[in-house]
C-alpha atoms as a PDB file:
ATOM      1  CA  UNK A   1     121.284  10.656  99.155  1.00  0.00           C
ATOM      2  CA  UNK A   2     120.287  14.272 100.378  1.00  0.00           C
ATOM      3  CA  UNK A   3     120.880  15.763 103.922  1.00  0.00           C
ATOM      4  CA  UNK A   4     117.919  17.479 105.607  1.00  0.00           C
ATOM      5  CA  UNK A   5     117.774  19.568 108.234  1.00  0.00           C
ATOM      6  CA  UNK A   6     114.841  18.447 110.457  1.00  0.00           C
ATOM      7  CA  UNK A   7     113.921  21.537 112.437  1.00  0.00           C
ATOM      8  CA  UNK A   8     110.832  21.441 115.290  1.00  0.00           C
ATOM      9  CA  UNK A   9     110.557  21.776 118.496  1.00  0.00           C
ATOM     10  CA  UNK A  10     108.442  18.484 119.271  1.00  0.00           C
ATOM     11  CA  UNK A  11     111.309  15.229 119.702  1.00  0.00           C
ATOM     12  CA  UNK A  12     108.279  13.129 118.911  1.00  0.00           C
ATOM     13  CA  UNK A  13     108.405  15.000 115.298  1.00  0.00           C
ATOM     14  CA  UNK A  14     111.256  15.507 114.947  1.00  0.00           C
ATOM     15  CA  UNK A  15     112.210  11.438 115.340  1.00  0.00           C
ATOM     16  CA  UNK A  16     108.936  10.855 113.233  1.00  0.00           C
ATOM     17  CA  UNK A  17     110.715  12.885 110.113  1.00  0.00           C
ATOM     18  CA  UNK A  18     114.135  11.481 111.006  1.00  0.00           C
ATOM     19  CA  UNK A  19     113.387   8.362 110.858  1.00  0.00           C
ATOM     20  CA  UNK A  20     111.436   8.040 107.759  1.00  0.00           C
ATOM     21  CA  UNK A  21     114.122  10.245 105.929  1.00  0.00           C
ATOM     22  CA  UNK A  22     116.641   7.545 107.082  1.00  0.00           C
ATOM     23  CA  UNK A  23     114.936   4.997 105.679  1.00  0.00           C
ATOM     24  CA  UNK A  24     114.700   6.926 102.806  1.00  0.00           C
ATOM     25  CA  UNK A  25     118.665   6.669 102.351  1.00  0.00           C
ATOM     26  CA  UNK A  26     119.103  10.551 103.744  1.00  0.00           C
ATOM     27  CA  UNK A  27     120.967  11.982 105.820  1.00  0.00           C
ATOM     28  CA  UNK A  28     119.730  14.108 108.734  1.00  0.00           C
ATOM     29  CA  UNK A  29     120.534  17.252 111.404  1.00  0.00           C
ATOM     30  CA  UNK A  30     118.442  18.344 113.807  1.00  0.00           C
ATOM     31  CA  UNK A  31     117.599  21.929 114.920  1.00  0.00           C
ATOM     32  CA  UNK A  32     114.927  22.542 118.158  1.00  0.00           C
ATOM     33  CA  UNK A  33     113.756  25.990 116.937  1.00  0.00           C
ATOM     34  CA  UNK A  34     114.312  28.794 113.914  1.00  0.00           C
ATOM     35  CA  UNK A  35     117.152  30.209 116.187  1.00  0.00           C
ATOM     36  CA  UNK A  36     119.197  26.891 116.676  1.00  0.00           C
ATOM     37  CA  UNK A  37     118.272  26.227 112.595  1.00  0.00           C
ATOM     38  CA  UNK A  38     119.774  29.882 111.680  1.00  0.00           C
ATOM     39  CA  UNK A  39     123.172  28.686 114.103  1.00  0.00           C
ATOM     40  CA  UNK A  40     123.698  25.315 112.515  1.00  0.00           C
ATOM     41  CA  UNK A  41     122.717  26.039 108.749  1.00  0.00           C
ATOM     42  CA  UNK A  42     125.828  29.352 110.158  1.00  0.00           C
ATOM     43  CA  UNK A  43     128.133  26.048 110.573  1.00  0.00           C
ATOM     44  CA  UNK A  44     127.136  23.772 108.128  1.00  0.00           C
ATOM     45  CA  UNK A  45     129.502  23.230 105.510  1.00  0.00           C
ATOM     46  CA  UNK A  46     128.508  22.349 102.873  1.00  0.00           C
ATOM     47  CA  UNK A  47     124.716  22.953 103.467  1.00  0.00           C
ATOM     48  CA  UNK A  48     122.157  20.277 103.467  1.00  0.00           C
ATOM     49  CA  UNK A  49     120.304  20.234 100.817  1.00  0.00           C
ATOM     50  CA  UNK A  50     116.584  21.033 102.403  1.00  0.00           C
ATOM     51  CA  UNK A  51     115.281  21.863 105.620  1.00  0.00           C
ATOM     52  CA  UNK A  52     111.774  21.224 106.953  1.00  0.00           C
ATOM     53  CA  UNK A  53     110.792  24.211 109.055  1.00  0.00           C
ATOM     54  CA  UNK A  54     107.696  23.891 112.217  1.00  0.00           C
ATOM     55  CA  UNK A  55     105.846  26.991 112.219  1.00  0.00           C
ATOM     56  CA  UNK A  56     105.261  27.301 116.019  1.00  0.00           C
ATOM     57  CA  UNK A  57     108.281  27.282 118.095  1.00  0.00           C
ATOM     58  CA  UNK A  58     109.647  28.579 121.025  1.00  0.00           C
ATOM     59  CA  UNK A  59     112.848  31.730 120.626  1.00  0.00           C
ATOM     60  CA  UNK A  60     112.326  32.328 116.621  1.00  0.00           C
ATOM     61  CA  UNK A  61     109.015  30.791 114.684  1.00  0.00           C
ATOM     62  CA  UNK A  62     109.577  29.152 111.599  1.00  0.00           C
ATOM     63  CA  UNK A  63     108.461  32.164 109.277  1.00  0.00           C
ATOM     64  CA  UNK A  64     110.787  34.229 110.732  1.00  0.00           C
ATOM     65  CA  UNK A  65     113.863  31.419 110.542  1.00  0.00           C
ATOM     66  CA  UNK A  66     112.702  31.209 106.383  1.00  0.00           C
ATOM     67  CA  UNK A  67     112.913  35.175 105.925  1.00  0.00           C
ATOM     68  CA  UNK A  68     116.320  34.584 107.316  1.00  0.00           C
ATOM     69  CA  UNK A  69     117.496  31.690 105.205  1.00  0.00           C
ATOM     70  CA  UNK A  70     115.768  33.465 102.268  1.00  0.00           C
ATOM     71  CA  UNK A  71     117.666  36.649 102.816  1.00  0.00           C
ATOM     72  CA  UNK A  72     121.087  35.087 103.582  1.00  0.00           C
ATOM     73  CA  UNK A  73     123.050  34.699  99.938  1.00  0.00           C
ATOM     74  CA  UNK A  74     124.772  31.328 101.193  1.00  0.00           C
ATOM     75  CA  UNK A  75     121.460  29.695 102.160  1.00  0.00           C
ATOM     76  CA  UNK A  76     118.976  31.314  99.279  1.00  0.00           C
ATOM     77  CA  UNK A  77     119.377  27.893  97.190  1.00  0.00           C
ATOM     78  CA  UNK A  78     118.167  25.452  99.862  1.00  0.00           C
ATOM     79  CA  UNK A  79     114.494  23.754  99.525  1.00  0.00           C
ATOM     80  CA  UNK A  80     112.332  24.290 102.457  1.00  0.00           C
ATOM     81  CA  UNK A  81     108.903  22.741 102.927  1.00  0.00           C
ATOM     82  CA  UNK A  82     107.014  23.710 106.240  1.00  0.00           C
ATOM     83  CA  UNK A  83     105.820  20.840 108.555  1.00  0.00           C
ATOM     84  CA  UNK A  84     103.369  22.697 110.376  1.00  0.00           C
ATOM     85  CA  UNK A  85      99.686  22.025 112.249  1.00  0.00           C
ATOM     86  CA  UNK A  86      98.807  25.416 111.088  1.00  0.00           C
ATOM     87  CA  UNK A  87      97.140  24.448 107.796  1.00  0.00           C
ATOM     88  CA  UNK A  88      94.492  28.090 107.829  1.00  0.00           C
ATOM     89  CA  UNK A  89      94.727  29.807 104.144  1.00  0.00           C
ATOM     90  CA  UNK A  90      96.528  33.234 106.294  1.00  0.00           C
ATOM     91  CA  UNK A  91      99.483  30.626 107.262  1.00  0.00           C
ATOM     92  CA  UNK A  92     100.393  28.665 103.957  1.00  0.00           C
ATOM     93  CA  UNK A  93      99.842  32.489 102.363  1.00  0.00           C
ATOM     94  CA  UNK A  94     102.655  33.953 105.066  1.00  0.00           C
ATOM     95  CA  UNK A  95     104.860  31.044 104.544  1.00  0.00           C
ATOM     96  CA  UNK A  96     104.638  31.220 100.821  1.00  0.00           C
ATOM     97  CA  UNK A  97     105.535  35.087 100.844  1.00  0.00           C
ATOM     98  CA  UNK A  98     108.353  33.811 103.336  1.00  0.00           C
ATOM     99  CA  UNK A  99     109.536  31.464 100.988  1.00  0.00           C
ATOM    100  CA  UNK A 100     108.682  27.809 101.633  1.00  0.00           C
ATOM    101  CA  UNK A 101     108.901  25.534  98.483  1.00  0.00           C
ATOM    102  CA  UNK A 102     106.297  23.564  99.800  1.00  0.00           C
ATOM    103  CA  UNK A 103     103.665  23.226 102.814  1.00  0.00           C
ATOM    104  CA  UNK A 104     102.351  20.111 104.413  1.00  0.00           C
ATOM    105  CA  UNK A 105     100.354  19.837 107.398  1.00  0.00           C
ATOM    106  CA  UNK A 106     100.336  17.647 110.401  1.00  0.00           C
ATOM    107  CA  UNK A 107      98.929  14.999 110.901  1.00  0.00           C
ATOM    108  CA  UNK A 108     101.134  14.003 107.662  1.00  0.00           C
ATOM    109  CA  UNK A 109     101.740  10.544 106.173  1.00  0.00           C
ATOM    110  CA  UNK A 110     105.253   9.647 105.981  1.00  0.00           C
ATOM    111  CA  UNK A 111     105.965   8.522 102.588  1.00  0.00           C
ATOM    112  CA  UNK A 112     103.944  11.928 101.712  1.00  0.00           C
ATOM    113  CA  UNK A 113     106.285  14.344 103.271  1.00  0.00           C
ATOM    114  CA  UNK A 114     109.575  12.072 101.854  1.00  0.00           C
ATOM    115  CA  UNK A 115     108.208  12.291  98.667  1.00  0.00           C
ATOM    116  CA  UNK A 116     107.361  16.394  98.963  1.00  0.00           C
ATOM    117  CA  UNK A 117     110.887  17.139 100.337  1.00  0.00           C
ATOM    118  CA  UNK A 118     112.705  14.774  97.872  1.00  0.00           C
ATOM    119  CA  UNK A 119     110.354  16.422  94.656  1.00  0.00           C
ATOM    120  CA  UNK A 120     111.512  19.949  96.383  1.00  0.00           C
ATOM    121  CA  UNK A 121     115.552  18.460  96.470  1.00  0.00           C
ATOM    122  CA  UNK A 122     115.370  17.810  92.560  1.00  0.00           C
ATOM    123  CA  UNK A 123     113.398  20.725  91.574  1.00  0.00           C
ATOM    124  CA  UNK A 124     115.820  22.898  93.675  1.00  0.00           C
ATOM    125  CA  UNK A 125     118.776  20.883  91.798  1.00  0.00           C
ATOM    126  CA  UNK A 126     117.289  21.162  88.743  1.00  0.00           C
ATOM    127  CA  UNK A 127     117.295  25.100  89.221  1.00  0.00           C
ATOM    128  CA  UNK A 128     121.114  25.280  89.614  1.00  0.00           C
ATOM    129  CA  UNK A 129     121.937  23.016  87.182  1.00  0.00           C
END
């Protein structure tokens, strides 16, 4: 079992990803925006163990949120995978150079995006050992 932090600003999505990470066997948070996802990952302890990111969202977009995660020692370990409708070759390039671990678009299928976050979990477990 893994704990994800769900972060986008649609409830509709954000159930949508909660729900099929639950039946999964996960564990999930929830975060509105790249703002509320910088204050909670600030009070998690320990850290979940991925985050999906939206791209478009209201206070602090989801590339911005990643450069901040990526940049903070404490959170540089954590899988991300963006959950995005912005599927152009200049976003999953930006994203990438953020530093997402992987990128799907919306619409998604479910069992897709489990299986992406929980190949990012082991790869990201595998890295530390």
């Amino acid at each position: 079992m893994a704990t994800v932090l769900v972060v986008d600003d649609t409830p509709s999505i954000r159930f949508l990803i909660r729900t099929n990470l639950e039946l999964a066997g996960h564990r999930v948070i929830e975060a509105f925006d790249g703002q509320d996802s910088l204050d909670m990952l600030a009070a998690c302890d320990p850290l979940p163990d991925a985050v999906t990111m939206d791209m478009m969202m209201p206070r602090m977009d989801g590339v911005t949120a990643v450069e901040r995660i990526r940049a903070d020692e404490r959170c540089r370990g954590l899988g991300i995978v963006m959950v995005t409708t912005q599927g152009q070759h200049y976003d999953v390039a930006r994203a990438g150079r953020a530093g997402v671990d992987a990128y799907v678009t919306k619409p998604f299928h479910p069992d897709a995006l489990v299986a992406t976050i929980e190949r990012v979990i082991a790869d990201r477990r595998a890295e530390r050992g």
